[in-house]
C-alpha atoms as a PDB file:
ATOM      1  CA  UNK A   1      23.456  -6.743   7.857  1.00  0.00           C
ATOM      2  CA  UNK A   2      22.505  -3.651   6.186  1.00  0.00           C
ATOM      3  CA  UNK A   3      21.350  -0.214   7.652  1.00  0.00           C
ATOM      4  CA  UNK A   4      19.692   2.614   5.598  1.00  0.00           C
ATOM      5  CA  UNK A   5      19.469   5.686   6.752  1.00  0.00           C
ATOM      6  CA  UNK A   6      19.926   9.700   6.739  1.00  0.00           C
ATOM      7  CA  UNK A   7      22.934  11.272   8.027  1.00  0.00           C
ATOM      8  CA  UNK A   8      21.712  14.282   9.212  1.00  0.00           C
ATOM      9  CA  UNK A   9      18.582  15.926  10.896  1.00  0.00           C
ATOM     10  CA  UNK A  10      17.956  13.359  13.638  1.00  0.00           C
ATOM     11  CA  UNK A  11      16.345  10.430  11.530  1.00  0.00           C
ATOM     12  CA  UNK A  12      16.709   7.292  13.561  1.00  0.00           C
ATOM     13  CA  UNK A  13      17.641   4.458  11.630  1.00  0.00           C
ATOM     14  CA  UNK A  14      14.785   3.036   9.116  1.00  0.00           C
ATOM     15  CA  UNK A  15      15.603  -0.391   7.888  1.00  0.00           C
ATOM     16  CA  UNK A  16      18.034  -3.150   8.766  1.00  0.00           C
ATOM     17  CA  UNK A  17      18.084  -6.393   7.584  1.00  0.00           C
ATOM     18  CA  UNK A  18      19.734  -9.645   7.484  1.00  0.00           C
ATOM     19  CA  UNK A  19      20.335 -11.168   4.125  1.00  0.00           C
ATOM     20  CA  UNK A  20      20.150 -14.526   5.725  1.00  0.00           C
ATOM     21  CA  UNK A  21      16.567 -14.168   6.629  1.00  0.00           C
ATOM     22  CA  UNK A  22      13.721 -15.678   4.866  1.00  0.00           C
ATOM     23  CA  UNK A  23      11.911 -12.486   4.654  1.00  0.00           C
ATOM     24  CA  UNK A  24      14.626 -10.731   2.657  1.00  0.00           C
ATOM     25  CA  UNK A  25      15.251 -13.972   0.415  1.00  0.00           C
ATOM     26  CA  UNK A  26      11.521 -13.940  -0.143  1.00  0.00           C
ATOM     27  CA  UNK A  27      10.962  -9.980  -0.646  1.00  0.00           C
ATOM     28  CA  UNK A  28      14.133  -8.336  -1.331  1.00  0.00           C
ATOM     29  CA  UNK A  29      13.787  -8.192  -5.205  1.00  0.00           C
ATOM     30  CA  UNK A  30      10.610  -6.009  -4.689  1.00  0.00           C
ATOM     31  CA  UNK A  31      12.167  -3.550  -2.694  1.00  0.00           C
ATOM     32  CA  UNK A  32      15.153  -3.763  -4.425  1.00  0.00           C
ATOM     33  CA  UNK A  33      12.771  -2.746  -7.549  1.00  0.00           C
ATOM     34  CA  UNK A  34      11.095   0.228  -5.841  1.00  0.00           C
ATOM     35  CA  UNK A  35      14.068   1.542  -3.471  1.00  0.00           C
ATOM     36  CA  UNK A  36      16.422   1.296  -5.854  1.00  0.00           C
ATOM     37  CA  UNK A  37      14.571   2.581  -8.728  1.00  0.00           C
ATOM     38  CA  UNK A  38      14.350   6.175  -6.579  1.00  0.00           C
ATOM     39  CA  UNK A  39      18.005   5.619  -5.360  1.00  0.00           C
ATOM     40  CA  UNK A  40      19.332   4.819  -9.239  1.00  0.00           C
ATOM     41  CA  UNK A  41      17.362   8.518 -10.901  1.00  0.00           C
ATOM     42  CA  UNK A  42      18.541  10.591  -7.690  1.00  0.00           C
ATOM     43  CA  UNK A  43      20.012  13.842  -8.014  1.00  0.00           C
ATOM     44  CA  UNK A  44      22.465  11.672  -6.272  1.00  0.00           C
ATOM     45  CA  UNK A  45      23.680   9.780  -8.929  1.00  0.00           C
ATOM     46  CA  UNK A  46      23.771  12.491 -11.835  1.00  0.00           C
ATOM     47  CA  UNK A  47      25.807  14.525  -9.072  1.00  0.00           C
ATOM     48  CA  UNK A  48      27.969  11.939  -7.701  1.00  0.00           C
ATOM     49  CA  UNK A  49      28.344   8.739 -10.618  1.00  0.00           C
ATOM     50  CA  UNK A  50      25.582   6.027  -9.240  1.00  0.00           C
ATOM     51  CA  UNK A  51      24.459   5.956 -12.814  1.00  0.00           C
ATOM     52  CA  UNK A  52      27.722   3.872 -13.091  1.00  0.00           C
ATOM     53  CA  UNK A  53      27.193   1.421 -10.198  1.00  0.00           C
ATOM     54  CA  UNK A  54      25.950  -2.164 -11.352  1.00  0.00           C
ATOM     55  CA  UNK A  55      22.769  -2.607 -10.100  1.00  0.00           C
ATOM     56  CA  UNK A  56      22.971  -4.694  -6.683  1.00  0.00           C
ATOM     57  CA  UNK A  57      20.762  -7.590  -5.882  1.00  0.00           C
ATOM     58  CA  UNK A  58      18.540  -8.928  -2.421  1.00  0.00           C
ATOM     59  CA  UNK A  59      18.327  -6.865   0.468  1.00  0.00           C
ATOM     60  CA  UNK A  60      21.895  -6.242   0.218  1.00  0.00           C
ATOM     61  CA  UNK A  61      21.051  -3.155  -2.073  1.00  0.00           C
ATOM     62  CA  UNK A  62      20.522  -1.586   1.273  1.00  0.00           C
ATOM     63  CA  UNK A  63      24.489  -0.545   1.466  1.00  0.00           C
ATOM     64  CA  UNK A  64      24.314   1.599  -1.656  1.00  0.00           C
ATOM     65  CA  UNK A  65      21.338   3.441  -0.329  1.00  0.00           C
ATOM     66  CA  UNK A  66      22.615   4.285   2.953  1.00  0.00           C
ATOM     67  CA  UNK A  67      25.870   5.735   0.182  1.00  0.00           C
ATOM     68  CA  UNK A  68      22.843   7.808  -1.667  1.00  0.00           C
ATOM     69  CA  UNK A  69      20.828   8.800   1.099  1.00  0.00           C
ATOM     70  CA  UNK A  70      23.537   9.340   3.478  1.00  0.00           C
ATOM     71  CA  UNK A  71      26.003  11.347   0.714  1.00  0.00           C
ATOM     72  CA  UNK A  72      22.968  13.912   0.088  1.00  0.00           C
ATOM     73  CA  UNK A  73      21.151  14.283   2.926  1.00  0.00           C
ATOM     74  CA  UNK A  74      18.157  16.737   0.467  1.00  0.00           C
ATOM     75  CA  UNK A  75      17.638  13.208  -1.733  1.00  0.00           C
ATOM     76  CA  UNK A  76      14.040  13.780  -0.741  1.00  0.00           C
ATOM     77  CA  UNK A  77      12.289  11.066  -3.438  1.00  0.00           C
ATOM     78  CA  UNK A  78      14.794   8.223  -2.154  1.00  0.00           C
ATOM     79  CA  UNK A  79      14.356   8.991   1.711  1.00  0.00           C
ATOM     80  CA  UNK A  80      10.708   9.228   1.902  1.00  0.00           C
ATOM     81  CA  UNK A  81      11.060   5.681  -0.531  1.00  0.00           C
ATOM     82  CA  UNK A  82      12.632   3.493   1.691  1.00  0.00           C
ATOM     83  CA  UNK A  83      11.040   4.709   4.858  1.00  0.00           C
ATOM     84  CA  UNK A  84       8.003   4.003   3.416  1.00  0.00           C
ATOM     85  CA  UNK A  85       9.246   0.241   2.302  1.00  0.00           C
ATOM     86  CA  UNK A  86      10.533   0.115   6.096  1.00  0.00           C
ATOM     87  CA  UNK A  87       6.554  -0.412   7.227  1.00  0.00           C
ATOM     88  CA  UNK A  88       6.750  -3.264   5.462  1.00  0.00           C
ATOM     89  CA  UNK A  89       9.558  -4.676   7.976  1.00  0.00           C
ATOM     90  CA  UNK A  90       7.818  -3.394  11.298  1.00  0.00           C
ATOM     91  CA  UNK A  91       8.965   0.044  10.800  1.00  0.00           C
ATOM     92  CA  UNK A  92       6.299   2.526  10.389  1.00  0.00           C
ATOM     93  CA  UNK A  93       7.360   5.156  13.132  1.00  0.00           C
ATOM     94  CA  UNK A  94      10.556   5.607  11.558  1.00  0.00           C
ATOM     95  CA  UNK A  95       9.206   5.761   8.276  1.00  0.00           C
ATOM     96  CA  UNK A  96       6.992   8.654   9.286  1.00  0.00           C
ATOM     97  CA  UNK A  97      10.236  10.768  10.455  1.00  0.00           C
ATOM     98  CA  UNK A  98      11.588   9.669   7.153  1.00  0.00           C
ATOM     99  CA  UNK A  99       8.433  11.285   4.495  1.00  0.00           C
ATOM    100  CA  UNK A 100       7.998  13.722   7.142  1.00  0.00           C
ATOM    101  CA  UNK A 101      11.813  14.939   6.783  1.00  0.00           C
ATOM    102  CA  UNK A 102      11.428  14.601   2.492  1.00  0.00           C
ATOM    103  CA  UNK A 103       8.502  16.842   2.533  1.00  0.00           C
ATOM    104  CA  UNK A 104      10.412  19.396   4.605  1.00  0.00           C
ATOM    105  CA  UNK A 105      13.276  19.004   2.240  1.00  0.00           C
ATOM    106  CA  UNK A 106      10.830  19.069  -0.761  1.00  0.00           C
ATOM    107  CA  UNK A 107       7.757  20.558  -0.330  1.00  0.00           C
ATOM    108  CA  UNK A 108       6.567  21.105  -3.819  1.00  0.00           C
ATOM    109  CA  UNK A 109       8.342  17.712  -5.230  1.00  0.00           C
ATOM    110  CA  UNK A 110       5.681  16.480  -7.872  1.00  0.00           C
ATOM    111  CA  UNK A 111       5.470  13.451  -5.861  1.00  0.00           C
ATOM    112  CA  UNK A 112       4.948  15.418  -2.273  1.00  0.00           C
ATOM    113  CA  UNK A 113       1.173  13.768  -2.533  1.00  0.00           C
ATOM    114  CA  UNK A 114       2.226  10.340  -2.561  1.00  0.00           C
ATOM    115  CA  UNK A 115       4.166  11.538   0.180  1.00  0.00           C
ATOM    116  CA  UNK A 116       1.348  12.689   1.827  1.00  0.00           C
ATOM    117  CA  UNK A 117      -0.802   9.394   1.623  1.00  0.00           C
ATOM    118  CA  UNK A 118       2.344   7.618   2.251  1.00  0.00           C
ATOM    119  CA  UNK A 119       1.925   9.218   6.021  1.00  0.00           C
ATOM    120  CA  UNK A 120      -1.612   8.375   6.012  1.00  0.00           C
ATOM    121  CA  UNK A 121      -0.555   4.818   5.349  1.00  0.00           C
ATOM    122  CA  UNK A 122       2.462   4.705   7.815  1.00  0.00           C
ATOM    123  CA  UNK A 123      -0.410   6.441  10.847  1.00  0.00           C
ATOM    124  CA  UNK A 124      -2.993   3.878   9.976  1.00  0.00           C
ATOM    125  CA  UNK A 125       0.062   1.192  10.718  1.00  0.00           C
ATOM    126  CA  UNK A 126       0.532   3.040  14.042  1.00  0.00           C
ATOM    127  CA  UNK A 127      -3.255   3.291  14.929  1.00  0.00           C
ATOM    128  CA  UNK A 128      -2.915   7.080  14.949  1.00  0.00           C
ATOM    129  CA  UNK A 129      -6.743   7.533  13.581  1.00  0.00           C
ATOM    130  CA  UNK A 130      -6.507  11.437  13.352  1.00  0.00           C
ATOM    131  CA  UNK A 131      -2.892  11.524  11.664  1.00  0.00           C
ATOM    132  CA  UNK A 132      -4.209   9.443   9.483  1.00  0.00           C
ATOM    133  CA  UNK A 133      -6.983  11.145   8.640  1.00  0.00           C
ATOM    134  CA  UNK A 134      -4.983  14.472   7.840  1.00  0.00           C
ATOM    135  CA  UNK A 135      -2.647  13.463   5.901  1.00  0.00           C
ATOM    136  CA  UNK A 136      -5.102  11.107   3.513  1.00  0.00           C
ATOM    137  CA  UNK A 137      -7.204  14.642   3.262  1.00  0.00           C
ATOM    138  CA  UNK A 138      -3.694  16.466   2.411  1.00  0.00           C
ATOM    139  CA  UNK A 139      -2.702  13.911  -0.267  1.00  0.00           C
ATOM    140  CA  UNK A 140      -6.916  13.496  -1.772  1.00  0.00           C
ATOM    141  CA  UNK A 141      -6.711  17.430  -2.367  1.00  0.00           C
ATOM    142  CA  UNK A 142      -4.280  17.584  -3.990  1.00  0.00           C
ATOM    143  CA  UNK A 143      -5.306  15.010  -6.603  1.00  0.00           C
ATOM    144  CA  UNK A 144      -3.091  12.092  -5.519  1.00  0.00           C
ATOM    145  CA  UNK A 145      -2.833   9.430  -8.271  1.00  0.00           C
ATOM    146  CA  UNK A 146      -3.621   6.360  -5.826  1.00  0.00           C
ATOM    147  CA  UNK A 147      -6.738   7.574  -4.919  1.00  0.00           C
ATOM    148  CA  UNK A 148      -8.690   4.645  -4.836  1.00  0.00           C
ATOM    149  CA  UNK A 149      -6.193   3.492  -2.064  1.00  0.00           C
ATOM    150  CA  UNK A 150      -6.126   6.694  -0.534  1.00  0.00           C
ATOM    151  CA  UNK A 151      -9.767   6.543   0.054  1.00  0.00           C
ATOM    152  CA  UNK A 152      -9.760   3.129   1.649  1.00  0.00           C
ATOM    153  CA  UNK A 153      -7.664   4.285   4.048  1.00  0.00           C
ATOM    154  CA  UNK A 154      -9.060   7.524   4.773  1.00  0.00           C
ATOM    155  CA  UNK A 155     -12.480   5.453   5.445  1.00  0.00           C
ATOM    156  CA  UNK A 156     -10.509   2.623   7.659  1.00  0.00           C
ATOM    157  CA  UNK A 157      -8.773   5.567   9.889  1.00  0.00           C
ATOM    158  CA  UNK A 158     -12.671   7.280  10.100  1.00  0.00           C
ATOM    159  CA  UNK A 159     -14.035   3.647  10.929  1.00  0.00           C
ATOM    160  CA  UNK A 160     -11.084   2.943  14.104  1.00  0.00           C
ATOM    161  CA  UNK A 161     -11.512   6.820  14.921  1.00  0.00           C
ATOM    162  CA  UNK A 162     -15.371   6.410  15.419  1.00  0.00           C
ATOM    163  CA  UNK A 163     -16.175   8.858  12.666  1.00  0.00           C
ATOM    164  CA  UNK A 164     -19.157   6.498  10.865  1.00  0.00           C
ATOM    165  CA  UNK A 165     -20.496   9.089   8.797  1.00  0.00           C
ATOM    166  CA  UNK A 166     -17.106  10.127   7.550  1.00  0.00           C
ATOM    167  CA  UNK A 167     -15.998   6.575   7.092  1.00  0.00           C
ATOM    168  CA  UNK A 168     -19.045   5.769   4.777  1.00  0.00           C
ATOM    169  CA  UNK A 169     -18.752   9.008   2.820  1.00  0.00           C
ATOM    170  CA  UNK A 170     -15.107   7.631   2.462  1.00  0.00           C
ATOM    171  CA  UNK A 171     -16.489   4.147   0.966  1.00  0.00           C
ATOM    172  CA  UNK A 172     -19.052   5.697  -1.045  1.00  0.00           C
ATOM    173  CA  UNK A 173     -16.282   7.799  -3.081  1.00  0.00           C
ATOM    174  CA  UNK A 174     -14.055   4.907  -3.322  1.00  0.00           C
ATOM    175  CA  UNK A 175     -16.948   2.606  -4.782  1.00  0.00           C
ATOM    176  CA  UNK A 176     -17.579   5.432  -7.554  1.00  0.00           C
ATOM    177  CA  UNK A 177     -13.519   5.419  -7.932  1.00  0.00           C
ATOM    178  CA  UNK A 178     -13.221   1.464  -8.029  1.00  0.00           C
ATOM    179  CA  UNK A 179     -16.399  -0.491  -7.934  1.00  0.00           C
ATOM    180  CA  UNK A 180     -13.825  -3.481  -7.217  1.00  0.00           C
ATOM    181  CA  UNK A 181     -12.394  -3.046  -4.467  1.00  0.00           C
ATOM    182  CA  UNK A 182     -13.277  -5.503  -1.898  1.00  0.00           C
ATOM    183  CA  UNK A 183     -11.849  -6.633   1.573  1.00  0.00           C
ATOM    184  CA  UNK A 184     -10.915 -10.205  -0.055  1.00  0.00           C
ATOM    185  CA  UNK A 185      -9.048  -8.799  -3.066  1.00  0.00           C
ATOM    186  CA  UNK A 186      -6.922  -6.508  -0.939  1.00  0.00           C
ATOM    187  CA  UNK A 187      -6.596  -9.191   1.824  1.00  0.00           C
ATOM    188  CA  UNK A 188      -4.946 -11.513  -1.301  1.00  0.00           C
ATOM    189  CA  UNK A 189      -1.783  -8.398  -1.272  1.00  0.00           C
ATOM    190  CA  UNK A 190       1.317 -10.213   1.070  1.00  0.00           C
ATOM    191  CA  UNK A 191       3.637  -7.603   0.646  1.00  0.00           C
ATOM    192  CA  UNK A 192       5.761  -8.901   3.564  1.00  0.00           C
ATOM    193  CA  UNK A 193       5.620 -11.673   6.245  1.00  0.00           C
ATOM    194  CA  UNK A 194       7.130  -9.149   8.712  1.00  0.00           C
ATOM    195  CA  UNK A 195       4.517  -9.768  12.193  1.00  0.00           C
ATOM    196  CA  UNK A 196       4.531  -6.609  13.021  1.00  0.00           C
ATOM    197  CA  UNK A 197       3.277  -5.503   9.833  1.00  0.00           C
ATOM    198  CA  UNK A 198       0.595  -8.618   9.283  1.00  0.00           C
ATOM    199  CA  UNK A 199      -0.796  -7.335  12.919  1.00  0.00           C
ATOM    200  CA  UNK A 200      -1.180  -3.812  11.494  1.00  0.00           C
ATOM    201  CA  UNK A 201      -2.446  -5.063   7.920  1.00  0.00           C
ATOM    202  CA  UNK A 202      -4.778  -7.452   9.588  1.00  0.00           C
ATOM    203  CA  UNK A 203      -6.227  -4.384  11.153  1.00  0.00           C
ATOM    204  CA  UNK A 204      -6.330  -2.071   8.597  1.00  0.00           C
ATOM    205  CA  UNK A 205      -8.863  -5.287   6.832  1.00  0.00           C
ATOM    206  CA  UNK A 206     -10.848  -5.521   9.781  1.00  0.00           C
ATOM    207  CA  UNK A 207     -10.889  -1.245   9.283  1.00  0.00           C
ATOM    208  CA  UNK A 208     -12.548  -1.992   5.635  1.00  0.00           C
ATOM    209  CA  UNK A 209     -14.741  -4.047   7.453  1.00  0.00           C
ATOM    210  CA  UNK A 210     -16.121  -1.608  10.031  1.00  0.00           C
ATOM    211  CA  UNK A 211     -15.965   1.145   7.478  1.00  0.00           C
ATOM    212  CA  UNK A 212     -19.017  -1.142   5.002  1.00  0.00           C
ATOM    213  CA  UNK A 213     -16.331  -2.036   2.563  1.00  0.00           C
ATOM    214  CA  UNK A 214     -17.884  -5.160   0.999  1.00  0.00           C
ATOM    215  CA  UNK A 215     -15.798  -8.305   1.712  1.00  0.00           C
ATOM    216  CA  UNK A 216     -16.051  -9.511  -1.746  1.00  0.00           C
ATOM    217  CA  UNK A 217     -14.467 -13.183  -3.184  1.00  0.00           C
ATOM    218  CA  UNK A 218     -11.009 -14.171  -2.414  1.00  0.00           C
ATOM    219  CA  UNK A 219      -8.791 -14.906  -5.509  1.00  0.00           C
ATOM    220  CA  UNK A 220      -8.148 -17.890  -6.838  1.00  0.00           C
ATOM    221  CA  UNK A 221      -5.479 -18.822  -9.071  1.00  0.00           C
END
């Protein structure tokens, strides 16, 4: 079993898993791509030799981020990372103390907006409509790169929250942004087979749904 987390501030643990588990066998090289990606450029490893460390494999890359994370407790990029990735695994709560504590660390890091829709994200997951809603604003002003995503959720969290007009503004804008997007083609993403996160996905569709997304075709191969 591996545990990532900060060592300092009060962050609960974010992640743990069991390398023996399907779900790891099945997604640990993508989050072993994106975790360790922010883990391997750190100010952590130019300070303290990662750049040296062979690259590990599976959810067992966990250890060597707890090492970063835990060894230099202002690595803002790689803590607000992998408590993002922790949604994915049922744990969005901790994963908002987690961006929440990087922004504090780094408020003007050049990534603090997908920080910022990161939270929206991780409150959607939680059902926390007005959260949501605040932090998808927060990340949409300041010109956040996924903003065809950002939108989507900023109209699902408007739909659950009861704010229609808002919610179809929010559609409208992402239509002009990607005339593409559809309920089906985001319903074909299976980031994780984690239930607590395909309860909270399946919700954030249904979201789309209330908010006049159009459902759109499903993908074929």
């Amino acid at each position: 079993m591996a545990v990532l987390h900060q060592r300092a501030g009060g962050l609960k643990r974010l992640l743990v898993f069991r390398p023996d588990q399907p779900l790891c066998r099945g997604y640990g090289e993508f989050v072993r791509r994106q975790v360790w990606s922010f883990v391997h450029k750190s100010k952590a490893r130019a300070n303290r030799g990662y750049a040296r460390k062979r690259e590990p494999s599976g959810c067992q890359f966990l250890a060597s981020g707890e090492t970063a994370v835990g060894d230099d407790p202002n690595n803002a990029r790689a803590i607000a990372q992998a408590g993002y990735l922790g949604s994915y695994f049922g744990h969005s709560e901790d994963g908002v103390a987690a961006v929440e504590t990087a922004l504090r660390l780094s408020p003007h890091d050049p990534t603090a907006p997908i920080m910022q829709v990161h939270l929206c994200y991780l409150h959607n997951n939680l059902a926390q409509w007005e959260q949501a809603i605040e932090w998808c604003e927060k990340a949409l002003a300041n010109n956040v790169k996924e903003r065809g995503n950002a939108l989507a959720a900023l109209a699902v969290a408007n739909a659950w929250a009861g704010h229609d007009k808002e919610a179809k503004d929010a559609v409208a804008e992402l239509r002009k942004v990607d005339p593409a997007f559809t309920v089906k083609t985001m319903a074909g993403w299976h980031p994780s087979d984690d239930p607590t996160f395909k309860a909270q996905f399946a919700r954030y569709l249904e979201g789309l749904r209330k908010a006049g997304v159009p459902e759109g075709t499903a993908k074929t191969n």
